[in-house]
PDB file of N, CA and C in Angstrom:
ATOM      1  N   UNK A   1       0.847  -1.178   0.000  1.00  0.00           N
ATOM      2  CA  UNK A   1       0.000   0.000   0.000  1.00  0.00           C
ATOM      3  C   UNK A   1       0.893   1.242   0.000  1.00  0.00           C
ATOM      4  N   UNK A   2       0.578   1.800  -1.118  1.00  0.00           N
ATOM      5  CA  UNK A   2       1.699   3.494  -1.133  1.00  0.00           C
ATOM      6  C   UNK A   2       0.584   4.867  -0.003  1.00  0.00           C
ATOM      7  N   UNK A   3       2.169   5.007   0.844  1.00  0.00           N
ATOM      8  CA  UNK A   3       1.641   6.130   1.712  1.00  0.00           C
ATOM      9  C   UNK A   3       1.522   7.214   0.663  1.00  0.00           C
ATOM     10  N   UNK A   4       0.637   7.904   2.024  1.00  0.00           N
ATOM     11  CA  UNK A   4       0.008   9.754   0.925  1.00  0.00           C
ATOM     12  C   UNK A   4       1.702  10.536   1.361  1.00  0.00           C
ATOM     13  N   UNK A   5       2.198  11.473   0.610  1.00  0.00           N
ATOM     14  CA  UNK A   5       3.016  12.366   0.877  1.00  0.00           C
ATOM     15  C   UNK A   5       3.107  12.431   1.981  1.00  0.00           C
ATOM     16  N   UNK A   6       1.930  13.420   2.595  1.00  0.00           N
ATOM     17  CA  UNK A   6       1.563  13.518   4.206  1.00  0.00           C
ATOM     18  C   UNK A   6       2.087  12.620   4.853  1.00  0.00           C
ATOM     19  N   UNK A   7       1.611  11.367   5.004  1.00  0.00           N
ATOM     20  CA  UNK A   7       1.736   9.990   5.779  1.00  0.00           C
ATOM     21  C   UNK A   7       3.226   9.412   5.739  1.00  0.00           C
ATOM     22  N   UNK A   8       3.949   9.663   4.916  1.00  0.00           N
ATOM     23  CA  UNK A   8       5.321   9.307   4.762  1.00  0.00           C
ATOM     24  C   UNK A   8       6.134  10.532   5.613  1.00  0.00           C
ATOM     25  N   UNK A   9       5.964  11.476   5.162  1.00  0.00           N
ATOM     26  CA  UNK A   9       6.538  12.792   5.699  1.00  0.00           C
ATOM     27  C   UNK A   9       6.084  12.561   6.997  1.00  0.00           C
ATOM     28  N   UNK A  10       5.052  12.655   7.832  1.00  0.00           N
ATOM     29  CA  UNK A  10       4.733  11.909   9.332  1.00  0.00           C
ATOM     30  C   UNK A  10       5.645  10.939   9.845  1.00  0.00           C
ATOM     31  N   UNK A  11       5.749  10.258   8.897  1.00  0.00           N
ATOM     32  CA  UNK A  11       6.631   8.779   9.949  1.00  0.00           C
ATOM     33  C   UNK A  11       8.072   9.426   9.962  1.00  0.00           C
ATOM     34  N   UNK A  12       8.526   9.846   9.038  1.00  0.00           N
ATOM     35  CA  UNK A  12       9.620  10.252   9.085  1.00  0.00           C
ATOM     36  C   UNK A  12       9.981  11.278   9.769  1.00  0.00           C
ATOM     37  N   UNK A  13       9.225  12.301   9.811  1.00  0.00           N
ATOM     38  CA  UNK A  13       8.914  13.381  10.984  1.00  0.00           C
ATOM     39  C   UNK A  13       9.539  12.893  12.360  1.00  0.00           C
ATOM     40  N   UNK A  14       8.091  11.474  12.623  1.00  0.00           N
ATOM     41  CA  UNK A  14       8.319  11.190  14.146  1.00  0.00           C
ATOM     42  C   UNK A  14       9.799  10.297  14.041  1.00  0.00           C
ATOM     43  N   UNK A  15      10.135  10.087  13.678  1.00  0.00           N
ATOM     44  CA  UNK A  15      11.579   9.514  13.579  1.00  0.00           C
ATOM     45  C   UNK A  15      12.237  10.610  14.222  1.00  0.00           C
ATOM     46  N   UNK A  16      12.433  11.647  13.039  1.00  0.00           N
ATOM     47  CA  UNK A  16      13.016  12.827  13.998  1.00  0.00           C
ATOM     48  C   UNK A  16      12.619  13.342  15.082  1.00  0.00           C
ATOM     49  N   UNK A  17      11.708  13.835  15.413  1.00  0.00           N
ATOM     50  CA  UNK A  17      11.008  13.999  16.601  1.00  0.00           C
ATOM     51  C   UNK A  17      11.729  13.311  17.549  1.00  0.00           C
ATOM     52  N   UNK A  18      11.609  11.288  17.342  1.00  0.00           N
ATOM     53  CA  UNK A  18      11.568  10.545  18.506  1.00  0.00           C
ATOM     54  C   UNK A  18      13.098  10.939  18.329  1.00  0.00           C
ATOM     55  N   UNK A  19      14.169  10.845  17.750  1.00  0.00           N
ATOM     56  CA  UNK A  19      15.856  11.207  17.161  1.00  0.00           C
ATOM     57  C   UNK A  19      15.965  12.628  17.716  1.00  0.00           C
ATOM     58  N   UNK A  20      15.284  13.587  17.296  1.00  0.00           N
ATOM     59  CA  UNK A  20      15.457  14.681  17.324  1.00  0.00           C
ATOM     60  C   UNK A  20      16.735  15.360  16.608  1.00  0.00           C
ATOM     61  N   UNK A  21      16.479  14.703  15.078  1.00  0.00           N
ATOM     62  CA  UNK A  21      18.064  14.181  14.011  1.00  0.00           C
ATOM     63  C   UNK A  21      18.069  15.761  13.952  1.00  0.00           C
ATOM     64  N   UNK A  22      18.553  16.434  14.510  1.00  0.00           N
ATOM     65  CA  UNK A  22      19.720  17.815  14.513  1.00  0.00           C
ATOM     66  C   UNK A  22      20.782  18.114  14.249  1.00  0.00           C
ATOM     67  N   UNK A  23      21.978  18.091  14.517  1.00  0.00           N
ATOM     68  CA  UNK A  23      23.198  18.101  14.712  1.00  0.00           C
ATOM     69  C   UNK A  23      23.423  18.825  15.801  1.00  0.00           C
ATOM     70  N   UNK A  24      23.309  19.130  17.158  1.00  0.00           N
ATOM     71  CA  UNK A  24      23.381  20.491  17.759  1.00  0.00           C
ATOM     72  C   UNK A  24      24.014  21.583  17.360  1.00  0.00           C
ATOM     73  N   UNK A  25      25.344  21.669  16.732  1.00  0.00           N
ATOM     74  CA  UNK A  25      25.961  22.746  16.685  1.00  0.00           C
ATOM     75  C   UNK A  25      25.032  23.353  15.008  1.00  0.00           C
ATOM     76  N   UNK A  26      23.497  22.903  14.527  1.00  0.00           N
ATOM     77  CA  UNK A  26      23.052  23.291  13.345  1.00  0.00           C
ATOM     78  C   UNK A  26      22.609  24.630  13.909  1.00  0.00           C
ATOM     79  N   UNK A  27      22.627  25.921  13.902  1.00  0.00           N
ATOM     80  CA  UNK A  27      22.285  27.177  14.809  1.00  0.00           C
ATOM     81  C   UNK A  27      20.173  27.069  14.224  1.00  0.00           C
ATOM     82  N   UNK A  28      19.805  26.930  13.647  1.00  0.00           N
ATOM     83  CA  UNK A  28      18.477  26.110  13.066  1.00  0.00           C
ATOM     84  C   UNK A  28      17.808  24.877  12.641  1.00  0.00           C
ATOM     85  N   UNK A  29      17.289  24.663  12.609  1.00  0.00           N
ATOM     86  CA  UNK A  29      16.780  23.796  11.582  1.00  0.00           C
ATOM     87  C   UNK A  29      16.625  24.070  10.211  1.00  0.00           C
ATOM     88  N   UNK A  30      17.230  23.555   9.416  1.00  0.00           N
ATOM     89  CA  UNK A  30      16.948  23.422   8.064  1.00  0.00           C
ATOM     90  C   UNK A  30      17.004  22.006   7.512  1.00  0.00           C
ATOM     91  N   UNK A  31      16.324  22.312   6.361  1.00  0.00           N
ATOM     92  CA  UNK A  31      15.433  21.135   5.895  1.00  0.00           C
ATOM     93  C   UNK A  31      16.769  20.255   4.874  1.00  0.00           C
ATOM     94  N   UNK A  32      17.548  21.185   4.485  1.00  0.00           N
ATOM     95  CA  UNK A  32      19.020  20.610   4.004  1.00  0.00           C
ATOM     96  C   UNK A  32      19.577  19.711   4.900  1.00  0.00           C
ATOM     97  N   UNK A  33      19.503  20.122   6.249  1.00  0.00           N
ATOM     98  CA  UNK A  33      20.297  19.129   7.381  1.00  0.00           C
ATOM     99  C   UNK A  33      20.101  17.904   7.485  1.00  0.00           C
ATOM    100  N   UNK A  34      18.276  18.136   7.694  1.00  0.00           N
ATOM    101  CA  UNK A  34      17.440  17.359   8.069  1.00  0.00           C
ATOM    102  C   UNK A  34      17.361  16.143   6.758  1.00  0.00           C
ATOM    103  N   UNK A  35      17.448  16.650   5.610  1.00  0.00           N
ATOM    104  CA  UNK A  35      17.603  15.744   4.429  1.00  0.00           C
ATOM    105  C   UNK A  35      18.876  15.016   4.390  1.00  0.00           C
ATOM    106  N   UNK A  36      20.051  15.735   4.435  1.00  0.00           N
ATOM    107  CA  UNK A  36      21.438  14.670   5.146  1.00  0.00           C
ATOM    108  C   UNK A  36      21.282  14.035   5.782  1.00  0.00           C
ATOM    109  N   UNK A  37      20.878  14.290   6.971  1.00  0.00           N
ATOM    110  CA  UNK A  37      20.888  13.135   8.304  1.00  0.00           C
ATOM    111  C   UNK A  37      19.726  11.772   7.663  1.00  0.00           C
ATOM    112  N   UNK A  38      18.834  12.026   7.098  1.00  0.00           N
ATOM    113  CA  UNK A  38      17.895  11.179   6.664  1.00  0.00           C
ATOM    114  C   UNK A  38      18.830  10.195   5.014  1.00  0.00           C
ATOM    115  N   UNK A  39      19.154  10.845   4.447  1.00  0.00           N
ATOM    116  CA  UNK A  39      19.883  10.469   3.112  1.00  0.00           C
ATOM    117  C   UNK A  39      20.378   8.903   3.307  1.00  0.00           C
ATOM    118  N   UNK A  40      21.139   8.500   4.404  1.00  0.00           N
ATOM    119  CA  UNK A  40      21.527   7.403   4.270  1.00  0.00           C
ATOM    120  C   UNK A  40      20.524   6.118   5.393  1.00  0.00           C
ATOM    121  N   UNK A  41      19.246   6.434   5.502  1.00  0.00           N
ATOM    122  CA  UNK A  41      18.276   5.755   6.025  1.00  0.00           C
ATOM    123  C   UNK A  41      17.314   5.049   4.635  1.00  0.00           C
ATOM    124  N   UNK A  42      17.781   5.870   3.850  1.00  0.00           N
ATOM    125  CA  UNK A  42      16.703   5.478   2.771  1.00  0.00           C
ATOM    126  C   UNK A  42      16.401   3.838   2.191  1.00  0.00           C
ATOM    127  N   UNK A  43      18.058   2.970   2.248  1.00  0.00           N
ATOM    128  CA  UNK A  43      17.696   2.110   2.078  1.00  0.00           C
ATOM    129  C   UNK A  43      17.097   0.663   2.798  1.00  0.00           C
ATOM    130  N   UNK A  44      17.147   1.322   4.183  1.00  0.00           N
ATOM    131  CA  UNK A  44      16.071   0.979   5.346  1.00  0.00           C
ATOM    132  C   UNK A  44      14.713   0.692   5.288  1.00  0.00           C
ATOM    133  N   UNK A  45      14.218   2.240   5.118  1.00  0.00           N
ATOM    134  CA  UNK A  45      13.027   2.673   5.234  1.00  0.00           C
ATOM    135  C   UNK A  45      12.065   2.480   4.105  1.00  0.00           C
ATOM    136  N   UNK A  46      12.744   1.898   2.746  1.00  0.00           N
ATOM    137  CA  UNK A  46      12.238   1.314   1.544  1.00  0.00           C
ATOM    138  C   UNK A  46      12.333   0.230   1.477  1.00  0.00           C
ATOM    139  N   UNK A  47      12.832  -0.577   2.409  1.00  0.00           N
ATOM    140  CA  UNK A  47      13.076  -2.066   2.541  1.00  0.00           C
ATOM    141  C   UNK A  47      13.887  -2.764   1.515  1.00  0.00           C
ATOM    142  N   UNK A  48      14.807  -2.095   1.359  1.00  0.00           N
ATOM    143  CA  UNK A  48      16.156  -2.637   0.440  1.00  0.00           C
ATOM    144  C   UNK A  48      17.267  -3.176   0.961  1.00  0.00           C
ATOM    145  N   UNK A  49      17.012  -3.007   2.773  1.00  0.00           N
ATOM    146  CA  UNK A  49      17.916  -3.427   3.298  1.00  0.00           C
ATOM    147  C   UNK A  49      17.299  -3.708   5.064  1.00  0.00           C
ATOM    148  N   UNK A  50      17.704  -5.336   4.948  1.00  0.00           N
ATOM    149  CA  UNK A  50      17.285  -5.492   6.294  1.00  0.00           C
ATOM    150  C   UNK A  50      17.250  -4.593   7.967  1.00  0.00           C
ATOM    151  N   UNK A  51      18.381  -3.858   7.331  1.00  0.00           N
ATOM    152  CA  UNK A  51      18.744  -2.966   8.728  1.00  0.00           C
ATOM    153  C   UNK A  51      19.486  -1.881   8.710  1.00  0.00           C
ATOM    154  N   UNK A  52      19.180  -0.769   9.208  1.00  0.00           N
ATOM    155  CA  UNK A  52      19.751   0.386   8.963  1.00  0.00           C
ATOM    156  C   UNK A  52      21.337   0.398   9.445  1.00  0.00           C
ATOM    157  N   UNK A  53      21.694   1.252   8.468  1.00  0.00           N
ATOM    158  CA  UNK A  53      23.658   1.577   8.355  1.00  0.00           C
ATOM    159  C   UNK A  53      23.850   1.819   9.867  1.00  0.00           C
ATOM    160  N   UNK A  54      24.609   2.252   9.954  1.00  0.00           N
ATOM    161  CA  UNK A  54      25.529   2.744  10.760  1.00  0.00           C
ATOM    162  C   UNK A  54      25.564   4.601  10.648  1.00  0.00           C
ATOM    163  N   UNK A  55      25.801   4.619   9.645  1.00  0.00           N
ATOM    164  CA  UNK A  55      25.965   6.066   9.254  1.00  0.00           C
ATOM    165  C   UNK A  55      24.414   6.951   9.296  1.00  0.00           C
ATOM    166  N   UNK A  56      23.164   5.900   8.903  1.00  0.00           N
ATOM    167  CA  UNK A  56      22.061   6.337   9.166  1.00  0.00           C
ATOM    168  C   UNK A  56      21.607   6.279  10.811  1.00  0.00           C
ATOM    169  N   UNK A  57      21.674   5.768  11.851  1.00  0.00           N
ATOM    170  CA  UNK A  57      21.612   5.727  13.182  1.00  0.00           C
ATOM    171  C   UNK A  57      21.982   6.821  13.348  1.00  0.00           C
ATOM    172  N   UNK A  58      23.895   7.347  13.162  1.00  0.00           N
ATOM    173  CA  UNK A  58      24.487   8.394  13.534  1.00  0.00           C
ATOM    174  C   UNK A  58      23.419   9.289  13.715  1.00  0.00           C
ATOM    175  N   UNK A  59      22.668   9.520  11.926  1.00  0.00           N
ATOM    176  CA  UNK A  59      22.206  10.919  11.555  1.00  0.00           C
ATOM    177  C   UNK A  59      20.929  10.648  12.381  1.00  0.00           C
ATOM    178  N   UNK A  60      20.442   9.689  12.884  1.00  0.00           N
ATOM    179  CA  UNK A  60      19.081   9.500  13.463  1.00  0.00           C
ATOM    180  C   UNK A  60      18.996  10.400  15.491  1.00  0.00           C
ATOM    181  N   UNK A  61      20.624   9.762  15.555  1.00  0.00           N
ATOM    182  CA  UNK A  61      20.598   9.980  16.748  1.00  0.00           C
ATOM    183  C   UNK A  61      21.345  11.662  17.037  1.00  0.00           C
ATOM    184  N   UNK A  62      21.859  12.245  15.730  1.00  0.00           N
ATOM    185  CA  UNK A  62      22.064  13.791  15.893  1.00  0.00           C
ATOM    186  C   UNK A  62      21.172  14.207  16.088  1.00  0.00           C
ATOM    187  N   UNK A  63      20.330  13.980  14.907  1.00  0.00           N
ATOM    188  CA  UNK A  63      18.832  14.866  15.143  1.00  0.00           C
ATOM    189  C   UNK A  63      17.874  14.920  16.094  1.00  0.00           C
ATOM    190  N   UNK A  64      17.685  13.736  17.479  1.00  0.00           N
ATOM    191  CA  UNK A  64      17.182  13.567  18.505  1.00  0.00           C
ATOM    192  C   UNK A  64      18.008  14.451  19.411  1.00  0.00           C
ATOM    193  N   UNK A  65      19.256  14.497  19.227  1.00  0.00           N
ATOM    194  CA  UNK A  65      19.964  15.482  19.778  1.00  0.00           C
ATOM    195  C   UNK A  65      19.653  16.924  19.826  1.00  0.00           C
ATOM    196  N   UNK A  66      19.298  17.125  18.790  1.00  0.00           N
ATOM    197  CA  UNK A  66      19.105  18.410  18.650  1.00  0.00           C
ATOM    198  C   UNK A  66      17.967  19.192  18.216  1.00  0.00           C
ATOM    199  N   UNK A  67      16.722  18.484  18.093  1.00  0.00           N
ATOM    200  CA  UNK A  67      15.823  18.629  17.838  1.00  0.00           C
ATOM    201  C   UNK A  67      15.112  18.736  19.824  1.00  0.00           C
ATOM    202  N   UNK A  68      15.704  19.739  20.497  1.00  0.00           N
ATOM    203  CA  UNK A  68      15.141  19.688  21.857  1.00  0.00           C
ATOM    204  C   UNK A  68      14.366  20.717  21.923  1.00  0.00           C
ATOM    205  N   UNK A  69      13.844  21.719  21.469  1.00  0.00           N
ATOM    206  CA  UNK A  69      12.567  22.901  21.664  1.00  0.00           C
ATOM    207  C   UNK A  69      11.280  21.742  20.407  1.00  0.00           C
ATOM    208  N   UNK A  70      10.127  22.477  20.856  1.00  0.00           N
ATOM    209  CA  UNK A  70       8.907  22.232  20.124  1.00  0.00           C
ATOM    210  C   UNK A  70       9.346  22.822  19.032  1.00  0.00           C
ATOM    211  N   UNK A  71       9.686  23.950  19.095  1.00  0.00           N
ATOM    212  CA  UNK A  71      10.088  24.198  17.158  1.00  0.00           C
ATOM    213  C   UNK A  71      10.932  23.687  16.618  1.00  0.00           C
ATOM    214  N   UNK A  72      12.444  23.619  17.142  1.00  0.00           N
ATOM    215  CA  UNK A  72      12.787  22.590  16.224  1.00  0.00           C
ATOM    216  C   UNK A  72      12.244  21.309  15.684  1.00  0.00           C
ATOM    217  N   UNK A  73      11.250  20.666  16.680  1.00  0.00           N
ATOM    218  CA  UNK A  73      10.947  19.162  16.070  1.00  0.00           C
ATOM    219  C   UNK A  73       9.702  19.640  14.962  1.00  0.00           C
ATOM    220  N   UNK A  74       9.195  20.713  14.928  1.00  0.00           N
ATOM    221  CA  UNK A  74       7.683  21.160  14.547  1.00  0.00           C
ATOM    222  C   UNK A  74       8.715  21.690  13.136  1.00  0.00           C
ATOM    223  N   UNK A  75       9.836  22.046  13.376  1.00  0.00           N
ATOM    224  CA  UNK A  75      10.750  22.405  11.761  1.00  0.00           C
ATOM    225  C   UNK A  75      11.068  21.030  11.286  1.00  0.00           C
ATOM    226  N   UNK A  76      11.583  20.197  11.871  1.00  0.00           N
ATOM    227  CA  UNK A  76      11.961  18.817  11.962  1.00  0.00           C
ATOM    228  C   UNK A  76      11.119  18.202  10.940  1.00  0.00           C
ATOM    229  N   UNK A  77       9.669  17.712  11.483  1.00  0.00           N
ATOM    230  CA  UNK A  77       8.668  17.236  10.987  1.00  0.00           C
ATOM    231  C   UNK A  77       8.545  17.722   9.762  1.00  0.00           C
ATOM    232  N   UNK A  78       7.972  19.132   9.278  1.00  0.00           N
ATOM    233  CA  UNK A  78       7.686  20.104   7.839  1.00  0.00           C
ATOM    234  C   UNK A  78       9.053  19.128   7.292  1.00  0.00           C
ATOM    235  N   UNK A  79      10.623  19.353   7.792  1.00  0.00           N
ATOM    236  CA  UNK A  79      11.067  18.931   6.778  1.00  0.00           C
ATOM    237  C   UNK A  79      11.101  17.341   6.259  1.00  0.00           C
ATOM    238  N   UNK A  80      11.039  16.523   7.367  1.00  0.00           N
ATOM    239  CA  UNK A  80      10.794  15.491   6.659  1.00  0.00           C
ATOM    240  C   UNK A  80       9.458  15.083   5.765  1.00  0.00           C
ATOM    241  N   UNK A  81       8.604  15.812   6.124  1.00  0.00           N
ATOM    242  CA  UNK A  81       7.383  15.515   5.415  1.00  0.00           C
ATOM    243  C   UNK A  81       8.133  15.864   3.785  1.00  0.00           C
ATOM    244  N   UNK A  82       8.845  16.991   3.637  1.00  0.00           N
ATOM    245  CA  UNK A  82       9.240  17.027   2.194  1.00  0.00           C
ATOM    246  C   UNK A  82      10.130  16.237   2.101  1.00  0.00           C
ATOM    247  N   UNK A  83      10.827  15.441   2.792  1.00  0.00           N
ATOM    248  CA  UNK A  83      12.347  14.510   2.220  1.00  0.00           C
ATOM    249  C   UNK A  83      11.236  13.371   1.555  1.00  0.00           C
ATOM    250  N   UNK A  84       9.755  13.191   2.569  1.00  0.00           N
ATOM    251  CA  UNK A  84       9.128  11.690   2.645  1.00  0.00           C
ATOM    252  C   UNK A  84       8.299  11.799   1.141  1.00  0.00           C
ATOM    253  N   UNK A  85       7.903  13.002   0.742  1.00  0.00           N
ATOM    254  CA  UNK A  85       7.819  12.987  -0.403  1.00  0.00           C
ATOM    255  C   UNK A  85       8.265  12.267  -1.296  1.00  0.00           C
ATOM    256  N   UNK A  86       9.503  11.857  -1.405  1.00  0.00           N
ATOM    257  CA  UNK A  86      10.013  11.227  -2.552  1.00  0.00           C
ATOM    258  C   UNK A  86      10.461   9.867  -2.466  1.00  0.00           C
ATOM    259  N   UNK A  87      10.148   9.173  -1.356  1.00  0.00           N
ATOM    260  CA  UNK A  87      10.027   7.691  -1.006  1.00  0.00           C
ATOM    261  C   UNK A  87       8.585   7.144  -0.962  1.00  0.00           C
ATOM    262  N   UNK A  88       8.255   7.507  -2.424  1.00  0.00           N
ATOM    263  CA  UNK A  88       6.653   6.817  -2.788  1.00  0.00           C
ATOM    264  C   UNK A  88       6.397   5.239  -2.266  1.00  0.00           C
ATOM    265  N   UNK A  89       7.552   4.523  -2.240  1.00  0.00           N
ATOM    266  CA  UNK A  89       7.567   2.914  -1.212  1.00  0.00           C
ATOM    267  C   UNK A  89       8.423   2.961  -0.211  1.00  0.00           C
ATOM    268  N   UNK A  90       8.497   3.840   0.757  1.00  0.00           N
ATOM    269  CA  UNK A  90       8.208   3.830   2.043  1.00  0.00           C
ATOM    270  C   UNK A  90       7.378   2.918   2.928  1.00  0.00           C
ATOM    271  N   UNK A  91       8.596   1.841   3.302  1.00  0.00           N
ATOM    272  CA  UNK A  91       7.773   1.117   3.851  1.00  0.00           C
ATOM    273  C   UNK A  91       7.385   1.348   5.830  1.00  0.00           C
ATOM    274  N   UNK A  92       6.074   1.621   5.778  1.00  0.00           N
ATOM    275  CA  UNK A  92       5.552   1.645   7.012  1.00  0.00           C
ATOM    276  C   UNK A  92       6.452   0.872   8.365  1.00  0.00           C
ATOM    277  N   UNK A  93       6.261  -0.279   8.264  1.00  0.00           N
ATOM    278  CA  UNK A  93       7.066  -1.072   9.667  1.00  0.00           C
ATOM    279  C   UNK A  93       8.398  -0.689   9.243  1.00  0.00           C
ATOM    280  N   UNK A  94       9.243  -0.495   8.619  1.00  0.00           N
ATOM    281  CA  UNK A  94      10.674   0.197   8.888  1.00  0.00           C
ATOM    282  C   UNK A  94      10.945   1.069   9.100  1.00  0.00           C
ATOM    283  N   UNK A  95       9.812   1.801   8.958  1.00  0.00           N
ATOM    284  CA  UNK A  95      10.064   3.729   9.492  1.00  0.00           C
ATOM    285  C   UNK A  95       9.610   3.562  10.961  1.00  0.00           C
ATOM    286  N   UNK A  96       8.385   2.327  11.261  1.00  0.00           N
ATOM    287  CA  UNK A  96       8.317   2.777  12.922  1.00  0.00           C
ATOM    288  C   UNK A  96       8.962   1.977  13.519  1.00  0.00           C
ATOM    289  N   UNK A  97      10.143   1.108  12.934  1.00  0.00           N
ATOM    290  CA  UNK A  97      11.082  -0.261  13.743  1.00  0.00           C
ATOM    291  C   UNK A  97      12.968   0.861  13.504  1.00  0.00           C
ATOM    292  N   UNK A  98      12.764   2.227  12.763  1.00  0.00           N
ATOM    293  CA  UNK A  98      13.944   2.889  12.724  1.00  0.00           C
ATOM    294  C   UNK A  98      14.670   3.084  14.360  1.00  0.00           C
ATOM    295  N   UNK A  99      13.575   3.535  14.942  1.00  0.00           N
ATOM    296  CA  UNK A  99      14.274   4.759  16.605  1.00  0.00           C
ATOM    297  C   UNK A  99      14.642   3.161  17.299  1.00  0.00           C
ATOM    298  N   UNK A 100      14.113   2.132  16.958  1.00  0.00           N
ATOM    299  CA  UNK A 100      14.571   1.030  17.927  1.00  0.00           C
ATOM    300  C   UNK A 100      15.759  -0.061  17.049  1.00  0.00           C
ATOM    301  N   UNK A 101      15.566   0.268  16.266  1.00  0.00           N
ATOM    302  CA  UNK A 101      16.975  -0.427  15.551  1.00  0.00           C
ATOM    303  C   UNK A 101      18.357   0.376  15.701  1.00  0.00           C
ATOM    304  N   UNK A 102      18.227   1.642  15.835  1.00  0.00           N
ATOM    305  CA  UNK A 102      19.408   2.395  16.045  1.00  0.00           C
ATOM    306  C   UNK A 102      19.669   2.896  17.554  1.00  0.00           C
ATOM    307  N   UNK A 103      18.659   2.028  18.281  1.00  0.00           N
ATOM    308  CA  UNK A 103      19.047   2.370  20.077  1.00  0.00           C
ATOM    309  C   UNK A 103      18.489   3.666  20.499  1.00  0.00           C
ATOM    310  N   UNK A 104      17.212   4.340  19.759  1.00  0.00           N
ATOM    311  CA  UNK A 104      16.858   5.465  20.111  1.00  0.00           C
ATOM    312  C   UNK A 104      15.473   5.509  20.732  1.00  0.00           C
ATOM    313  N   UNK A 105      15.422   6.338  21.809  1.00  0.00           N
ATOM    314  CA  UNK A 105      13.579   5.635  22.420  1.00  0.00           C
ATOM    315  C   UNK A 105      13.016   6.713  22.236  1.00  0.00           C
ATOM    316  N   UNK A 106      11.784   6.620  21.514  1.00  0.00           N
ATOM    317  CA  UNK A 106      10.442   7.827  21.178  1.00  0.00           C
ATOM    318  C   UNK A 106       9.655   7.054  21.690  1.00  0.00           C
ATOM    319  N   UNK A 107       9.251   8.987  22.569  1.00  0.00           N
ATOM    320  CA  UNK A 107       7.840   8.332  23.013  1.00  0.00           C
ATOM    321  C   UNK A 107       6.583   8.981  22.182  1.00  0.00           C
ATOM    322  N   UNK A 108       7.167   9.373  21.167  1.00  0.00           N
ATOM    323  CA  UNK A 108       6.032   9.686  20.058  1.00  0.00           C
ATOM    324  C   UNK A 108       5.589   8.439  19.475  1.00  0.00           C
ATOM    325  N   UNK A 109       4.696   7.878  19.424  1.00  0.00           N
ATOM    326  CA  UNK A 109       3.894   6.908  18.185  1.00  0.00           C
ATOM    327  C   UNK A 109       4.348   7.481  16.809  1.00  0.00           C
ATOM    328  N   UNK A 110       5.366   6.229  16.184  1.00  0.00           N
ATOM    329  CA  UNK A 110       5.688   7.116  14.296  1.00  0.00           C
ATOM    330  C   UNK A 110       4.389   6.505  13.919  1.00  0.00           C
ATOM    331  N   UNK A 111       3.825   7.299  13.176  1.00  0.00           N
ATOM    332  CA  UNK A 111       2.486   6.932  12.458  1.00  0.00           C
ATOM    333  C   UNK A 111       2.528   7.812  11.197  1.00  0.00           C
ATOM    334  N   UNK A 112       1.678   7.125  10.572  1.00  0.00           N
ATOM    335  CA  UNK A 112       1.359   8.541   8.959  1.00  0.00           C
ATOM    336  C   UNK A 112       0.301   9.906   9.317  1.00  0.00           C
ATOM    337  N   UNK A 113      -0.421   9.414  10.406  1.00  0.00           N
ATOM    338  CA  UNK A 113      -1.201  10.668  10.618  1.00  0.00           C
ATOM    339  C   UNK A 113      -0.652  11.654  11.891  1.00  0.00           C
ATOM    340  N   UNK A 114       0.752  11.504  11.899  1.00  0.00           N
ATOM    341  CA  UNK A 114       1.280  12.658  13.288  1.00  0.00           C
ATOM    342  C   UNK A 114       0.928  14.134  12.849  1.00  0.00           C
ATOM    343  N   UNK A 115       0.630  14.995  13.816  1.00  0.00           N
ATOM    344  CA  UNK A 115       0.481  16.477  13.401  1.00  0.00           C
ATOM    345  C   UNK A 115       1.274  17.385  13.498  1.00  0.00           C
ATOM    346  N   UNK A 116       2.451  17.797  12.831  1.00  0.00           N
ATOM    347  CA  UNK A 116       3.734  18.143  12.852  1.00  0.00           C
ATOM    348  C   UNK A 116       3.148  19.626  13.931  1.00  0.00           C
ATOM    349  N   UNK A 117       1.862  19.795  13.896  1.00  0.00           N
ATOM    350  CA  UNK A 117       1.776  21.166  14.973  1.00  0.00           C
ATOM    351  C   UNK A 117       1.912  21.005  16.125  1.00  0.00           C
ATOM    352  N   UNK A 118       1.751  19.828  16.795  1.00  0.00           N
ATOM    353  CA  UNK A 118       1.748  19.515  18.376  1.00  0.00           C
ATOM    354  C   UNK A 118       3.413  19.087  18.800  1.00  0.00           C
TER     355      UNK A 118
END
């Protein structure tokens, strides 16, 4: 079943969210960052690969880092909703089995319907 834009951009959101994939020393959020740190998850989260890199954890667990105010994760979210855009097979159970394969604990539910406003 292909997620809506929305619904992909959500899971991936709460990834960050639950990650809070930042870098700290990023003085913002931007959606460039936020697309790096995500870049090497992709073949995870499309199910091309049993288990996420190494290098994708890293970027999972910067951004939990640094994603610590409500706006950053509320910038966080907007941007992954546009990275999730373009993983039309995005697969569902690997985006919400990501924060626990790379040792990261959210207590957000990743789902397709998160509301990047709360």
């Amino acid at each position: 079943m292909e997620m809506t834009k929305r619904g992909v951009a959500c899971v991936l959101l709460l990834v960050a969210v639950a990650y809070a994939v930042i870098a700290p020393s990023w003085a913002q959020v931007s959606c460039s960052n936020v697309d790096s740190a995500m870049a090497p998850c992709e073949q995870y989260v499309t199910g091309q690969a049993n288990a996420p890199s190494a290098e994708c954890c890293n970027g999972v667990r910067s951004l939990n880092q640094a994603a610590t105010s409500t706006q950053a994760r509320r910038d966080t979210c907007e941007c992954l909703r546009q990275v999730a855009a373009r993983y039309s097979n995005l697969k569902d159970e690997a985006a919400q089995a990501l924060p626990g394969q790379c040792g990261v604990s959210v207590s957000i539910p990743i789902a397709r319907n998160t509301d990047c406003s709360r």
